[in-house]
Protein backbone atom coordinates (compact mmCIF):
# COMPACT_ATOMS: atom_id res chain seq x y z
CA UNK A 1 188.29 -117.74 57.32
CA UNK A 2 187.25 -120.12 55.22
CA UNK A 3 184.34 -123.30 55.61
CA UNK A 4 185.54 -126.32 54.36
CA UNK A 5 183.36 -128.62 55.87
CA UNK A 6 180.24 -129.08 58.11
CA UNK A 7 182.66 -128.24 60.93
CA UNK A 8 185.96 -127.42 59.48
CA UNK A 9 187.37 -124.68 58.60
CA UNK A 10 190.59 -122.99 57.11
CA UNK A 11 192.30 -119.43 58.14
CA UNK A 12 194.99 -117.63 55.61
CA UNK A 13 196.29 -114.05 55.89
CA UNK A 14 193.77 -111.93 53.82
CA UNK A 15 196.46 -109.54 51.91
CA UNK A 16 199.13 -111.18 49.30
CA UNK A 17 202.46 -110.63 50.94
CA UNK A 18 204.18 -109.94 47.48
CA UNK A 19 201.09 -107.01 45.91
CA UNK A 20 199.13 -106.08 49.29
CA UNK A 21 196.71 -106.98 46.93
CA UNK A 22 193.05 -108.21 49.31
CA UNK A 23 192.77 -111.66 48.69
CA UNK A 24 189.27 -113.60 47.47
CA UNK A 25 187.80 -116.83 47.91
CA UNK A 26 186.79 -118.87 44.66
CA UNK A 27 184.50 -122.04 45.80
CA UNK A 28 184.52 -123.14 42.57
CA UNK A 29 188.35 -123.70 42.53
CA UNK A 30 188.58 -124.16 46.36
CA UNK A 31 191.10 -121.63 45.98
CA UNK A 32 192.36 -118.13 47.05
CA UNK A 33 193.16 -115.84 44.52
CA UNK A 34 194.92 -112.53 44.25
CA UNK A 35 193.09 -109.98 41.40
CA UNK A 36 195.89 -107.48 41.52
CA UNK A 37 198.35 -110.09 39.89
CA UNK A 38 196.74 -113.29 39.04
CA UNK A 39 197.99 -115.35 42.44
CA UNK A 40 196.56 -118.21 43.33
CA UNK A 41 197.03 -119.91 46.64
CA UNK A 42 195.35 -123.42 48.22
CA UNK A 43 193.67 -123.91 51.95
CA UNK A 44 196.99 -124.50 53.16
CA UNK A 45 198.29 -120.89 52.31
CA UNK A 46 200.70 -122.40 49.11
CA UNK A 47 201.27 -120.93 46.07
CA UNK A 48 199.33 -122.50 43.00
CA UNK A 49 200.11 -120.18 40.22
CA UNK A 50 201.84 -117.18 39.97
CA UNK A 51 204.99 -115.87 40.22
CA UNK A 52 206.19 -115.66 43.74
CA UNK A 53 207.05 -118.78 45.79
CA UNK A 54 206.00 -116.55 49.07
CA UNK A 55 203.11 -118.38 50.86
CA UNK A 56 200.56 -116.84 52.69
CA UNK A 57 200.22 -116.94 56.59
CA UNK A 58 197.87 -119.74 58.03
CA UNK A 59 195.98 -119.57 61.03
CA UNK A 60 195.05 -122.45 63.80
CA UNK A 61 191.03 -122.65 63.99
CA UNK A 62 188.63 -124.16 66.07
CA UNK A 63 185.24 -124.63 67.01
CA UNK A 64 184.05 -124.09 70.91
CA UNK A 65 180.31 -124.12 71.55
CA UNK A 66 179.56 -123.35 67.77
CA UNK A 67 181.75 -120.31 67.78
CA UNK A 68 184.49 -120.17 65.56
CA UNK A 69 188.07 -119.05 66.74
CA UNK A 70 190.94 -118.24 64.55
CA UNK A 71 194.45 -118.45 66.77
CA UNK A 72 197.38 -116.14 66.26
CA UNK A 73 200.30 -117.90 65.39
């Protein structure tokens, strides 16, 4: 889960579907990355750089009361 804004936020599968490889978070890029094999992967779960054209899983999030909930698709 990712912040994006004051109240906004982003959810993307955590592993690389290719490597298994845990994903990071790079604020600097606003970008997911993969260390195993140089992915790298926007908010939306697309593929940036690397070579694989899988994308990674997103998640529907929300805000109730000031608690954050990520949905299961």
């Amino acid at each position: 889960v990712i912040r994006t804004g004051e109240q906004t936020y982003a959810a993307v599968h955590a592993v690389a579907p290719t490597d298994g490889c845990i994903l990071r978070w790079d604020a600097t890029s606003m970008r997911v990355l993969s260390p195993c094999s140089n992915l790298v992967y926007d908010l939306r779960g697309n593929v940036v750089h690397g070579l694989t054209t899988v994308p990674l899983s997103r998640y529907p999030v929300f805000v109730r009361d000031g608690v954050v909930y990520v949905a299961r698709s």
